[in-house]
PDB file of N, CA and C in Angstrom:
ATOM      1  N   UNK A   1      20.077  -8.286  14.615  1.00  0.00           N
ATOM      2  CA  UNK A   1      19.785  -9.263  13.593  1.00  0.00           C
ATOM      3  C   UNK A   1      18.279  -9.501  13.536  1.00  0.00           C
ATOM      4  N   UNK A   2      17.524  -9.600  12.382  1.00  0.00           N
ATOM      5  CA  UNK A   2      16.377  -9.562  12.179  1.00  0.00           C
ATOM      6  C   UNK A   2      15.327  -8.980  12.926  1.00  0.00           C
ATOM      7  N   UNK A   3      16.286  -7.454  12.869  1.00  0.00           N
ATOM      8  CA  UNK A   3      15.435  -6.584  14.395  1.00  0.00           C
ATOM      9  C   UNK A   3      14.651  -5.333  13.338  1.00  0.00           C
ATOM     10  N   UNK A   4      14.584  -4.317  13.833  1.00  0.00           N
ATOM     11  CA  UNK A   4      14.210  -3.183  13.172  1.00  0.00           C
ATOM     12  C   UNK A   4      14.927  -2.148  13.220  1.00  0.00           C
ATOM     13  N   UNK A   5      14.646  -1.351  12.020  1.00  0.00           N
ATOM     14  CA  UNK A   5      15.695   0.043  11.748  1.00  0.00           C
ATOM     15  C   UNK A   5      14.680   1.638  11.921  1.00  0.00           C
ATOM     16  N   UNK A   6      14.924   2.183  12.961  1.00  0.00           N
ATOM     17  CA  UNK A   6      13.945   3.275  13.268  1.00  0.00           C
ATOM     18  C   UNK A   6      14.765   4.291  12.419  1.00  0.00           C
ATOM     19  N   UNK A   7      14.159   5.365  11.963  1.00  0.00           N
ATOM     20  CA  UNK A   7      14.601   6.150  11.384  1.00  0.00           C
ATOM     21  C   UNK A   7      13.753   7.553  11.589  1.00  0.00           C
ATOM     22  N   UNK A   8      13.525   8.396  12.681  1.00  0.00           N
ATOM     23  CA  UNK A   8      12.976   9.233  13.279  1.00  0.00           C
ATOM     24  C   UNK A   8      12.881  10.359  11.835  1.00  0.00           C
ATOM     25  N   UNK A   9      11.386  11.086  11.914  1.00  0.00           N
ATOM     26  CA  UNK A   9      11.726  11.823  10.626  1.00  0.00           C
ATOM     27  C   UNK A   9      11.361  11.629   9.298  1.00  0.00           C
ATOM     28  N   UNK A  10      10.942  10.229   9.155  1.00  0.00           N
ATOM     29  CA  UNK A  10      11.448   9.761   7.867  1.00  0.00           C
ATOM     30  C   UNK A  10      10.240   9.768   7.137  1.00  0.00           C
ATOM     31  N   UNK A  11       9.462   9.624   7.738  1.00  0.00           N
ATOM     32  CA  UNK A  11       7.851   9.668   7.063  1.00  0.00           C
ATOM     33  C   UNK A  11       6.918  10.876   7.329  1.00  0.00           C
ATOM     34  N   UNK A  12       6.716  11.793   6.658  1.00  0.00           N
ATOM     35  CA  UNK A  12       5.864  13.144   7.650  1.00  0.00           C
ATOM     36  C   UNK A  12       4.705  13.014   8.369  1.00  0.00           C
ATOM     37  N   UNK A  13       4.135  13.956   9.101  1.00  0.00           N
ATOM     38  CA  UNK A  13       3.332  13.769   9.775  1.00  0.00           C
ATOM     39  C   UNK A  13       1.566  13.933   8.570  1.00  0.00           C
ATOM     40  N   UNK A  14       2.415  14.366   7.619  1.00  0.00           N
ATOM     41  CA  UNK A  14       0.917  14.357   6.657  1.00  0.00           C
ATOM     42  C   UNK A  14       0.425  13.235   6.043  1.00  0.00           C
ATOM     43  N   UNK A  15       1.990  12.442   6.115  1.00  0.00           N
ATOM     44  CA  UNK A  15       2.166  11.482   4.790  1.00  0.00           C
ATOM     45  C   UNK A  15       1.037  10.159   5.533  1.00  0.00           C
ATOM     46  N   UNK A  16       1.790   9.874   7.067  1.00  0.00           N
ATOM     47  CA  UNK A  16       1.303   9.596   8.032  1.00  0.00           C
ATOM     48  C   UNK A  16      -0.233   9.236   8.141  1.00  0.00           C
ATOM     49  N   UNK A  17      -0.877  10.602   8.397  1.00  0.00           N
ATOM     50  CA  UNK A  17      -2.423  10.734   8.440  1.00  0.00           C
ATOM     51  C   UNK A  17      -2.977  10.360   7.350  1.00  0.00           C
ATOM     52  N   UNK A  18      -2.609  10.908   6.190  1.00  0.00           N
ATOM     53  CA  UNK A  18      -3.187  10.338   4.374  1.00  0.00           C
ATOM     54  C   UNK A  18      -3.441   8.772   4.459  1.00  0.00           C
ATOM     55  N   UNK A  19      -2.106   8.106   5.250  1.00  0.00           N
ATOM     56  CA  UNK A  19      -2.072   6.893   4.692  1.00  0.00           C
ATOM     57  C   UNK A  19      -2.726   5.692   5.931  1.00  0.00           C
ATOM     58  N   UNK A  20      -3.020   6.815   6.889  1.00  0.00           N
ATOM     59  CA  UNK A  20      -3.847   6.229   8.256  1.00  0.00           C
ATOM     60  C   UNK A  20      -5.837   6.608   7.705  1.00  0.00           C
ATOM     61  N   UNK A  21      -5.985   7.530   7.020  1.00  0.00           N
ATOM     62  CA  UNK A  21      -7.454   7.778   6.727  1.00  0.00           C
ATOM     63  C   UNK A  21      -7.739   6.512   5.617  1.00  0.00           C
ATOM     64  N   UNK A  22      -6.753   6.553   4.774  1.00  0.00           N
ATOM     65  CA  UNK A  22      -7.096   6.048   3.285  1.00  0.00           C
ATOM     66  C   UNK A  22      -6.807   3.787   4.000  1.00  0.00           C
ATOM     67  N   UNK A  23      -6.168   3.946   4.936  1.00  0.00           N
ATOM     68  CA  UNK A  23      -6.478   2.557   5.985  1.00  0.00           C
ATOM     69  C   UNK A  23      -7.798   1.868   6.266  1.00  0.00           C
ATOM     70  N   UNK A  24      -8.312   3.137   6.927  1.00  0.00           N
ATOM     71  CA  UNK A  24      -9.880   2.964   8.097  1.00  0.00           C
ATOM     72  C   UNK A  24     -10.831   3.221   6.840  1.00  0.00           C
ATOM     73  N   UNK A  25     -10.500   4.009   5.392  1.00  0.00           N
ATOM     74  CA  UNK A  25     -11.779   3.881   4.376  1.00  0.00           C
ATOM     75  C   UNK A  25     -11.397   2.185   4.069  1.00  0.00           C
ATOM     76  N   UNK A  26     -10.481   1.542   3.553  1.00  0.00           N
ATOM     77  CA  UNK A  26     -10.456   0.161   3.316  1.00  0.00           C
ATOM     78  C   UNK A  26     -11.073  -0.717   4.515  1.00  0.00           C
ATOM     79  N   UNK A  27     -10.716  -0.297   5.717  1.00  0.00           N
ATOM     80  CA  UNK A  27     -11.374  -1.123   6.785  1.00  0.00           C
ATOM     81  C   UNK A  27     -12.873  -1.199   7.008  1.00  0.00           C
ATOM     82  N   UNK A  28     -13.203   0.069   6.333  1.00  0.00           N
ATOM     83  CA  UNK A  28     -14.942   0.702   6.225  1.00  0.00           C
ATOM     84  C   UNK A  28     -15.279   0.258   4.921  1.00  0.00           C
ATOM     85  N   UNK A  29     -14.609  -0.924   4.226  1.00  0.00           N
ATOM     86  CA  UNK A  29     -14.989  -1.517   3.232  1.00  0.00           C
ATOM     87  C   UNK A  29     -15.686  -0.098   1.732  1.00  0.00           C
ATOM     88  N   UNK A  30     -14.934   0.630   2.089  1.00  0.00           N
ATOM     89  CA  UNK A  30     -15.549   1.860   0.896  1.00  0.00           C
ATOM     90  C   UNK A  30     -14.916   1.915   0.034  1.00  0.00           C
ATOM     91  N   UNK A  31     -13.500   1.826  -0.289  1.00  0.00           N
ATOM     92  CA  UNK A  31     -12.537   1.205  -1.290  1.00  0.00           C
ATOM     93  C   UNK A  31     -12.268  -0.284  -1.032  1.00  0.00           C
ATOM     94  N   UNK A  32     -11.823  -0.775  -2.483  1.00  0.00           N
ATOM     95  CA  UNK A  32     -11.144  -2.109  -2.309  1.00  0.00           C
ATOM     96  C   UNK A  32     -10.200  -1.795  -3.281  1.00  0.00           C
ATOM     97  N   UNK A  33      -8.837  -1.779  -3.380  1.00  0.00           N
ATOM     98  CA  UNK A  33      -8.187  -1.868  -3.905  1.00  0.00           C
ATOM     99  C   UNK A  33      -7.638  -3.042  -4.210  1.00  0.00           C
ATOM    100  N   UNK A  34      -7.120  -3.336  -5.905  1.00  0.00           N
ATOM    101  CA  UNK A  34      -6.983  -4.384  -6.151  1.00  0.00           C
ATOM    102  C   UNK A  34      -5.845  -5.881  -5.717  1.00  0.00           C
ATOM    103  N   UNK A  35      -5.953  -6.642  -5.589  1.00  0.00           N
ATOM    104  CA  UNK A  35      -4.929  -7.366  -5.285  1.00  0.00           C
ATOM    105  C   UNK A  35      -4.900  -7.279  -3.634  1.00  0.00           C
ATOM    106  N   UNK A  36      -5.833  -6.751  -3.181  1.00  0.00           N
ATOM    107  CA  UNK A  36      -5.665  -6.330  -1.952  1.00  0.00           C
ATOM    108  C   UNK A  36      -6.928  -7.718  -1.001  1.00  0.00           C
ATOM    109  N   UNK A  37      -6.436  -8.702   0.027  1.00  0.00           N
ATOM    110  CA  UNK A  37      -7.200  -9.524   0.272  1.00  0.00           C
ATOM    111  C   UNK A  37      -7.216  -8.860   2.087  1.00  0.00           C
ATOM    112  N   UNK A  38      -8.280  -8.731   2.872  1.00  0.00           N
ATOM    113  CA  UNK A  38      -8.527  -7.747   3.904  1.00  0.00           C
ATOM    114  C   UNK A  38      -8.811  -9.304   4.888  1.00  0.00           C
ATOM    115  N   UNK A  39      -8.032  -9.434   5.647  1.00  0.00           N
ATOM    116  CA  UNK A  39      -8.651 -10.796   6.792  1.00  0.00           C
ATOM    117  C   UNK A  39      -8.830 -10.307   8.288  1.00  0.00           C
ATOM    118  N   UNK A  40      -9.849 -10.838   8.496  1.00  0.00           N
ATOM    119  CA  UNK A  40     -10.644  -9.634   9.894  1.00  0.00           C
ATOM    120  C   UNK A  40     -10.650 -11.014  10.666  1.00  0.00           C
ATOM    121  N   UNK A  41     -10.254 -10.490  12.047  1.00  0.00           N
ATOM    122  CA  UNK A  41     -10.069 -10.839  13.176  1.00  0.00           C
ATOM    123  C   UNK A  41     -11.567 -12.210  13.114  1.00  0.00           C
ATOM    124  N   UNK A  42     -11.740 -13.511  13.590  1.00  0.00           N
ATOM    125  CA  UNK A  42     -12.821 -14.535  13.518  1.00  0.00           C
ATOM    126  C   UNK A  42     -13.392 -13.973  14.432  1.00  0.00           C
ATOM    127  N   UNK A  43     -12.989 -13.903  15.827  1.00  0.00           N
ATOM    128  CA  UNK A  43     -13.886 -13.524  17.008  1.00  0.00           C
ATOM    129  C   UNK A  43     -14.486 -12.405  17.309  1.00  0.00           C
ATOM    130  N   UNK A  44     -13.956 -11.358  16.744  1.00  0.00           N
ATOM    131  CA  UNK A  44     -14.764 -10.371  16.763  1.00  0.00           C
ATOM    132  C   UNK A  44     -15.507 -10.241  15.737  1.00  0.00           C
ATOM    133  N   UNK A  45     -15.274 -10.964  14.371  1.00  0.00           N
ATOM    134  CA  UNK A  45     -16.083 -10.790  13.380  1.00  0.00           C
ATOM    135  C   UNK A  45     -17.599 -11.614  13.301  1.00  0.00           C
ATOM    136  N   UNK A  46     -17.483 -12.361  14.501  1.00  0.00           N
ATOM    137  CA  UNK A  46     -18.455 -13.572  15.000  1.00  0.00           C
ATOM    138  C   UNK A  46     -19.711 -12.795  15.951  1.00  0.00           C
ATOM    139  N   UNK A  47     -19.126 -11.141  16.564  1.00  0.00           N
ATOM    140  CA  UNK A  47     -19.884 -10.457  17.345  1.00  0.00           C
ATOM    141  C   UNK A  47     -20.850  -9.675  16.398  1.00  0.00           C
ATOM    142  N   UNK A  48     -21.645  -9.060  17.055  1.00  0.00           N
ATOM    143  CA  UNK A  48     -22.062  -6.937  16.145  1.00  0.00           C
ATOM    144  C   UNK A  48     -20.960  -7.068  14.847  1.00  0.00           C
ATOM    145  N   UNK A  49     -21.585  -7.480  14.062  1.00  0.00           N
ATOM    146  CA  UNK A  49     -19.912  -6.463  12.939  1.00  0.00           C
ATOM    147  C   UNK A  49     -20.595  -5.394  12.643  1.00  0.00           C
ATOM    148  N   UNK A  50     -19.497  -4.380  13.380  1.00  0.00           N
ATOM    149  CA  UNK A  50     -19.117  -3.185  12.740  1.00  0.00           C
ATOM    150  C   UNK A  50     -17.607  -3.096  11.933  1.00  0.00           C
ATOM    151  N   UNK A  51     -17.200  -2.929  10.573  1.00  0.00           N
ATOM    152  CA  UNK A  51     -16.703  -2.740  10.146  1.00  0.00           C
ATOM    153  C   UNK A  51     -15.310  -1.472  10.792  1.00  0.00           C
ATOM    154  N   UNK A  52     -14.176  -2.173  11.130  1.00  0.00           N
ATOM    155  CA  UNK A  52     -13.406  -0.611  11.519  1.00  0.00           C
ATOM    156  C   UNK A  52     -12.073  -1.615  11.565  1.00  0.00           C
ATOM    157  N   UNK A  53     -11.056  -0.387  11.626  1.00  0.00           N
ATOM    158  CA  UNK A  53      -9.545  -0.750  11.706  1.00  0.00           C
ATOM    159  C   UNK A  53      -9.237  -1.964  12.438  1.00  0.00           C
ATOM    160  N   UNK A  54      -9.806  -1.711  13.834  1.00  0.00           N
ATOM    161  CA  UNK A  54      -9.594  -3.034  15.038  1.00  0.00           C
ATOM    162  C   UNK A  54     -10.025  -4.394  14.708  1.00  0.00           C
ATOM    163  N   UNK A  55     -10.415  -4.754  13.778  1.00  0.00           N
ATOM    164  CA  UNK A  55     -11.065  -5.943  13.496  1.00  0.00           C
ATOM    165  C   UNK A  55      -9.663  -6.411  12.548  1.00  0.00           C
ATOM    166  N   UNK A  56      -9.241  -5.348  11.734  1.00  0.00           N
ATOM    167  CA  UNK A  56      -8.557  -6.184  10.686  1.00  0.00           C
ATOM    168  C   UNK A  56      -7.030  -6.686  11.329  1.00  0.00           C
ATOM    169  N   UNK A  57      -6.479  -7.850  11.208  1.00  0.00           N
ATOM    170  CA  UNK A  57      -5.578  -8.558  11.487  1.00  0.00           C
ATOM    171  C   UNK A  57      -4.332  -8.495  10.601  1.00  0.00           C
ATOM    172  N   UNK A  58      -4.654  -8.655   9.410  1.00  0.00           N
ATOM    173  CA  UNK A  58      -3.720  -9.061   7.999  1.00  0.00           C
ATOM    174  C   UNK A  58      -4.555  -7.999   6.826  1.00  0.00           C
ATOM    175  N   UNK A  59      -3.556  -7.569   5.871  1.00  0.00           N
ATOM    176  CA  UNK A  59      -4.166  -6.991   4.804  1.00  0.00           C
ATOM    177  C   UNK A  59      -2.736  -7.173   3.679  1.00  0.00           C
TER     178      UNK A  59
END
């Protein structure tokens, strides 16, 4: 009950990577796609910002 449904297979390993690169360009602030609001971690965003995947929390 309000658990998760694994489904081995189900997503390819290309589909995968496409949609893991086209992630880290939004996290690298190089696209913004619309409707899309990006909320980055306070404490690390309070350090060095470097822009990258690990910062973002919510998207």
């Amino acid at each position: 009950r309000n658990g998760f449904l694994v489904i081995k297979n189900l997503v390819s390993d290309a589909d995968i990577e496409r949609f893991r690169v086209q992630f880290e360009r939004i996290c690298r602030e190089e696209v913004k796609p619309l409707g899309l609001m990006l909320m980055r971690d306070v404490s690390i965003g309070k350090s060095e910002y470097v822009p990258c995947e690990k910062m973002v929390s919510k998207s």
